[in-house]
Protein backbone atom coordinates (compact mmCIF):
# COMPACT_ATOMS: atom_id res chain seq x y z
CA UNK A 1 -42.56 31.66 10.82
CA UNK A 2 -42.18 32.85 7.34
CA UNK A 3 -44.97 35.74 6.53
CA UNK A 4 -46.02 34.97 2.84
CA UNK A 5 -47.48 37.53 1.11
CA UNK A 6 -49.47 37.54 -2.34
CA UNK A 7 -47.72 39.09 -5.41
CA UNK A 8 -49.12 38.31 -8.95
CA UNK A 9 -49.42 40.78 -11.82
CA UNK A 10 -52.97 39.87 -13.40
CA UNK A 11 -53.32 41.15 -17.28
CA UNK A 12 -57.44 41.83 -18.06
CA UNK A 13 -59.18 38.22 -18.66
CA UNK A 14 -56.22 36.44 -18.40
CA UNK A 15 -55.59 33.31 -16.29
CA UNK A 16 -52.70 33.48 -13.51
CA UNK A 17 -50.98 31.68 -10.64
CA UNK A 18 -50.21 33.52 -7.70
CA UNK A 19 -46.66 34.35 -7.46
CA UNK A 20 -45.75 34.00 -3.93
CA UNK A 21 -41.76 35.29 -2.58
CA UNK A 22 -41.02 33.62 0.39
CA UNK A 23 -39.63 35.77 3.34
CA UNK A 24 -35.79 36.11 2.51
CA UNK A 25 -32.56 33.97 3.87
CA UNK A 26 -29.19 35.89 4.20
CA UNK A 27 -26.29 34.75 3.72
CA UNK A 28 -22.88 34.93 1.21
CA UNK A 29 -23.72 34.17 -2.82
CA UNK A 30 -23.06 35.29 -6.37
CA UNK A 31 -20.75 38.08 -5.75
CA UNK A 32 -21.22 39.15 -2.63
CA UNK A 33 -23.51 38.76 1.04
CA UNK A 34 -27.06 39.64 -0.53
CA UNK A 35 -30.64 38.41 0.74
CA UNK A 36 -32.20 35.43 -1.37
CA UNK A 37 -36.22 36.06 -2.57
CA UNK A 38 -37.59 32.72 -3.76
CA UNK A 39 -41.37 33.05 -5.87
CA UNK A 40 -43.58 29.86 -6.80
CA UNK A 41 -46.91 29.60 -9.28
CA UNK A 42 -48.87 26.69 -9.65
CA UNK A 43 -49.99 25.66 -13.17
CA UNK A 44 -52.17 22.94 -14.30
CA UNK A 45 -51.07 21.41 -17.31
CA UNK A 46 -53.84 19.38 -20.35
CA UNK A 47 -53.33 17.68 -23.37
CA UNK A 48 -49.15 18.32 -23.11
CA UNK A 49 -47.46 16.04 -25.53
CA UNK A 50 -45.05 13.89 -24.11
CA UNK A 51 -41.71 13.47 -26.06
CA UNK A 52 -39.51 10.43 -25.64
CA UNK A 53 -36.21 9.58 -27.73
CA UNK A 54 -38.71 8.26 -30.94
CA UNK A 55 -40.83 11.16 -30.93
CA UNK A 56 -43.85 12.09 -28.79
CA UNK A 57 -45.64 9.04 -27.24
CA UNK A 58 -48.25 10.42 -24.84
CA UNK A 59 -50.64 13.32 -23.90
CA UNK A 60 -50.15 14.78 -20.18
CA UNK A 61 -52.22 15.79 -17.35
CA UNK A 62 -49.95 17.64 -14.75
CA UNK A 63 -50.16 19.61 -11.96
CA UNK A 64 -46.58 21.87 -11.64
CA UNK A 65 -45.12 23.85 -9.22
CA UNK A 66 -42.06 26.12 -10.25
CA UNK A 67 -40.44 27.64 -7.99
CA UNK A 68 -37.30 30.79 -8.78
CA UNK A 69 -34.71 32.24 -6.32
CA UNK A 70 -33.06 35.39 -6.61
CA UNK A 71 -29.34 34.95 -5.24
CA UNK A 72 -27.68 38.20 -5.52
CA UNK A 73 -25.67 40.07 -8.73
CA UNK A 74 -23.01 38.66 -10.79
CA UNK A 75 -20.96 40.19 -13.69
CA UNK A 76 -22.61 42.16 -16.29
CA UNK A 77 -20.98 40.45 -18.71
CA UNK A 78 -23.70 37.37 -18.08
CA UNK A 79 -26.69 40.08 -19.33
CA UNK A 80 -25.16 40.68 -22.59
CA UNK A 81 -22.75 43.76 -20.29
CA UNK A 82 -26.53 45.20 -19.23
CA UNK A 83 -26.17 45.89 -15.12
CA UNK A 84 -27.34 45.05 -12.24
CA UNK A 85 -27.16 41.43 -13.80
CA UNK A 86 -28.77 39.06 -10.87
CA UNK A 87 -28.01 34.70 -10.94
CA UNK A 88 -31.19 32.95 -10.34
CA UNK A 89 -32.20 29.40 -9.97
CA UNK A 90 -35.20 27.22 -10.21
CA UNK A 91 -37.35 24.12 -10.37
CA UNK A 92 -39.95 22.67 -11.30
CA UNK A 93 -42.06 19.71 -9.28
CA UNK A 94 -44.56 17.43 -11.50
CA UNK A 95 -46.92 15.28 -10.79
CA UNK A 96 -49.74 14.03 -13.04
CA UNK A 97 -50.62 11.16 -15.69
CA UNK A 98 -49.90 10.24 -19.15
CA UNK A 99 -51.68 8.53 -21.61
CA UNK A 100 -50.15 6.53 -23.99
CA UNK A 101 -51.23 7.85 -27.90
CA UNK A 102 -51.67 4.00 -30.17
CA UNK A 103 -49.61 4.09 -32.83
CA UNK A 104 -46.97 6.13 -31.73
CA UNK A 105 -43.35 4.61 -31.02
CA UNK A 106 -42.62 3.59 -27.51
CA UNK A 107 -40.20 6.45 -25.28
CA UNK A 108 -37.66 4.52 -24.10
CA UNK A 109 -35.04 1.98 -25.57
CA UNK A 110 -35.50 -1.04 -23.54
CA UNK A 111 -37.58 -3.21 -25.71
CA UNK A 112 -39.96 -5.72 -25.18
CA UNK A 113 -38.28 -8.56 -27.45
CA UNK A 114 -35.64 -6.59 -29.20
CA UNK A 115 -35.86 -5.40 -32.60
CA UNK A 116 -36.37 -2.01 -33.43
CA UNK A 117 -38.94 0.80 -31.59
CA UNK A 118 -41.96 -0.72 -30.53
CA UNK A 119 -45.32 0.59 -31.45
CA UNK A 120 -47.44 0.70 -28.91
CA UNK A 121 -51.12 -0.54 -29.64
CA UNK A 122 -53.08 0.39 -26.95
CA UNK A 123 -54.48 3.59 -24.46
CA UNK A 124 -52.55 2.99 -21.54
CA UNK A 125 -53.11 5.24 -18.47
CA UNK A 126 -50.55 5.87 -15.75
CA UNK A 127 -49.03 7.95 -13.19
CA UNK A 128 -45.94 10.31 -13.62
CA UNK A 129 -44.32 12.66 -11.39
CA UNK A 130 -40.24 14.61 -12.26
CA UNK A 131 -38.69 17.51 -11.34
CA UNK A 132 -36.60 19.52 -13.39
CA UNK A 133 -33.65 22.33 -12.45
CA UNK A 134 -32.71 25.29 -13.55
CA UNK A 135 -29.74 28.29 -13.44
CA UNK A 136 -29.72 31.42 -15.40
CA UNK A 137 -29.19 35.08 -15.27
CA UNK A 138 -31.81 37.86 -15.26
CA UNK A 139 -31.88 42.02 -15.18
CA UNK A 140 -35.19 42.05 -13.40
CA UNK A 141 -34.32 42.00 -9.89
CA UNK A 142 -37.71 41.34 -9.02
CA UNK A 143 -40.55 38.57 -11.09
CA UNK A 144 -43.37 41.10 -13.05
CA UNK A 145 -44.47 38.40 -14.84
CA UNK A 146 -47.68 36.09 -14.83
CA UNK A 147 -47.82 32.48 -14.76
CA UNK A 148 -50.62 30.80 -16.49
CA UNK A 149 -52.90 29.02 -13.60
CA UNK A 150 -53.50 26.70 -16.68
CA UNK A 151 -52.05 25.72 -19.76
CA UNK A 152 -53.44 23.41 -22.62
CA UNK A 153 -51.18 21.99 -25.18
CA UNK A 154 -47.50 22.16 -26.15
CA UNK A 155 -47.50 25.84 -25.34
CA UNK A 156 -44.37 27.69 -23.02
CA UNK A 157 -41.82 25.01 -23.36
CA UNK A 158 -40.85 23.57 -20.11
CA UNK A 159 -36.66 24.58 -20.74
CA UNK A 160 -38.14 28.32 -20.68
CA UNK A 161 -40.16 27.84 -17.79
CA UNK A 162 -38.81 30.60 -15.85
CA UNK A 163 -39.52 33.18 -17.86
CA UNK A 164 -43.02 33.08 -17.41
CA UNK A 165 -42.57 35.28 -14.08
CA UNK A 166 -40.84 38.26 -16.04
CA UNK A 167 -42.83 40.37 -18.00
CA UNK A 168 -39.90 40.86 -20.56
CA UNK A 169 -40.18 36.53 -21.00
CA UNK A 170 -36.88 34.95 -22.73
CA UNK A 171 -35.42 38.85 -23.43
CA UNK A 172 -34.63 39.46 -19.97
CA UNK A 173 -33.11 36.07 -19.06
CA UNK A 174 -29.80 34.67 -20.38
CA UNK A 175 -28.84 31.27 -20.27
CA UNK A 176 -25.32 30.26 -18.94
CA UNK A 177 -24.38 29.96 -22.16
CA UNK A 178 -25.04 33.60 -23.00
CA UNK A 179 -28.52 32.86 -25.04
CA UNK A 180 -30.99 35.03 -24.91
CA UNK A 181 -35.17 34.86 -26.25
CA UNK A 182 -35.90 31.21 -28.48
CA UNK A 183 -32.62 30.04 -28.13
CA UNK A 184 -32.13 30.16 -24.65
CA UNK A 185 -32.42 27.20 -22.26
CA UNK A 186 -32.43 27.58 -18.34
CA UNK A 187 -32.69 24.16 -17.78
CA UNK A 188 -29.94 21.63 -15.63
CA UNK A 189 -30.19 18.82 -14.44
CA UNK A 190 -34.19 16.73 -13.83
CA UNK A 191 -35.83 13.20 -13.99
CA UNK A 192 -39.57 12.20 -14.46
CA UNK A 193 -40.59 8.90 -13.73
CA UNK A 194 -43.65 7.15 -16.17
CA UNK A 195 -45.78 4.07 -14.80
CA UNK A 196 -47.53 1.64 -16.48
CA UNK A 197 -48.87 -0.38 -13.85
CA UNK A 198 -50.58 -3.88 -13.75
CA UNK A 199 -54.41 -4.27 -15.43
CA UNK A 200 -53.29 -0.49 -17.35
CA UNK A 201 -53.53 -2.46 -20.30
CA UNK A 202 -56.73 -4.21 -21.00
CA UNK A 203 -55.67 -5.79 -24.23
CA UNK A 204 -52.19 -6.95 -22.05
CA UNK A 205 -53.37 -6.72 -17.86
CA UNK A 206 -50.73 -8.87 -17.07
CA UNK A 207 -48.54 -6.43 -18.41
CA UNK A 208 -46.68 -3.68 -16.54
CA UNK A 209 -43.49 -1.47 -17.51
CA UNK A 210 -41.74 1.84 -16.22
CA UNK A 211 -39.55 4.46 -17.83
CA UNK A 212 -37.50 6.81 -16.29
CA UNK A 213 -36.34 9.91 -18.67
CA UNK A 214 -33.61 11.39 -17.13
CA UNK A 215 -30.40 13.87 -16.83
CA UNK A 216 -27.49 12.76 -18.31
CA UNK A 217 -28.85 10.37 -20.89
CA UNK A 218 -32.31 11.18 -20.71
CA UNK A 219 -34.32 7.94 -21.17
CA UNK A 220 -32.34 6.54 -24.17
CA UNK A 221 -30.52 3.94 -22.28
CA UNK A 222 -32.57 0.29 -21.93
CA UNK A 223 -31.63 0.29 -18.90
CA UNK A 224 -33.89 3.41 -18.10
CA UNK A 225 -36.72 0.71 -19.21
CA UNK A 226 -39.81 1.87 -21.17
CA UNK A 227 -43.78 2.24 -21.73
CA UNK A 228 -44.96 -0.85 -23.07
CA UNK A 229 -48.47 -0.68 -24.84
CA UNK A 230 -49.11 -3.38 -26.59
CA UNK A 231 -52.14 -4.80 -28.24
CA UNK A 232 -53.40 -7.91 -27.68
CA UNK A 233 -51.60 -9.72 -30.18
CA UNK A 234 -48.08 -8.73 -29.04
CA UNK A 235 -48.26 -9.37 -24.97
């Protein structure tokens, strides 16, 4: 059995998740055999816009879980030539709901009847879950960070997620392509799934849709469907 034990650094009044390393693997990565640490926070998540390829389309209500893993040093050269440079990875796990903001465009491309965007008309309410991955390079061998146990609005940007567990933020991570602070982004590969399910829609009930925003294309392909909220003129 793994033995988990607490580790969060808690600044005066402020809000945090606990930080938890899981008991280390062993085994051969980066550049040579080193032991793995892996960390996780929880974070609830209000009122986070929702951006789709027209704009943002929907407030959020999540619940995330972000997990980071420590896999050994690598070349300075990946921390701007600053050593011990360590690779890390990460991800995050959603789940939540969305709600649809009337008069916004639609997310996705698929369209109802074709035409242009479609504006959606109405408060639809739905589920969403995703996940999201990331890679990049750190000189903190060890998270001295906190994560927020909540967050309200479009504040820490989900690309720079990890750096919410270092203390230093953005200016102790690089990304892998050598960014560092606002311009870096740790982020991979992901997908996050958006239903709109039957009786959603009480101007449409018989309507229902789906839209899945996703790595490579990320939701701009009809076939990745779309949120359809239409009023009750356009069902």
């Amino acid at each position: 059995m793994n033995k988990r034990i607490l580790f969060s650094t808690i600044a005066a009044g402020a809000a945090t998740a606990a930080i938890i390393p899981v008991l280390a693997a062993t085994g051969p990565v980066a550049s040579a055999a080193t032991s793995t640490s892996t960390y996780s926070a929880t974070t609830t998540l209000t009122n986070r816009p929702d951006s789709g390829i027209n704009g943002d389309w929907a407030l959020d209500t999540i619940t995330r879980i972000a997990t980071i893993t420590r896999h050994g040093t690598v070349s300075a050269n990946n921390c701007g030539g600053i050593s011990p440079c360590y690779l890390w990875s990460g991800k995050i796990a959603d789940k939540g709901t969305f709600a649809t903001t009337p008069g916004q465009d639609s997310p996705g491309a698929g369209l109802q009847n074709g035409g242009g965007p479609l504006v959606m008309g109405a408060t639809v309410t739905g589920p969403m879950h995703g996940n999201y991955n990331y890679s990049f390079y750190s000189t903190v061998k060890t998270p001295d960070g906190t994560v927020p146990s909540t967050v309200d609005g479009n504040n820490d940007p989900t690309g720079q997620w990890p750096a919410l567990f270092f203390a230093g933020g953005t200016s102790v991570l690089y990304d892998f392509s050598g960014n560092t602070g606002n311009a870096a982004n740790y982020g991979t590969t992901g997908s996050w799934t958006y239903t709109a399910p039957l009786g959603a829609d009480s101007a449409c009930p018989h309507d229902s849709s789906q839209w899945v925003d996703a790595s490579p294309d990320w939701g701009s392909k009809a076939v990745d469907g779309n949120i359809l909220a239409p009023d009750a003129a356009h069902c």
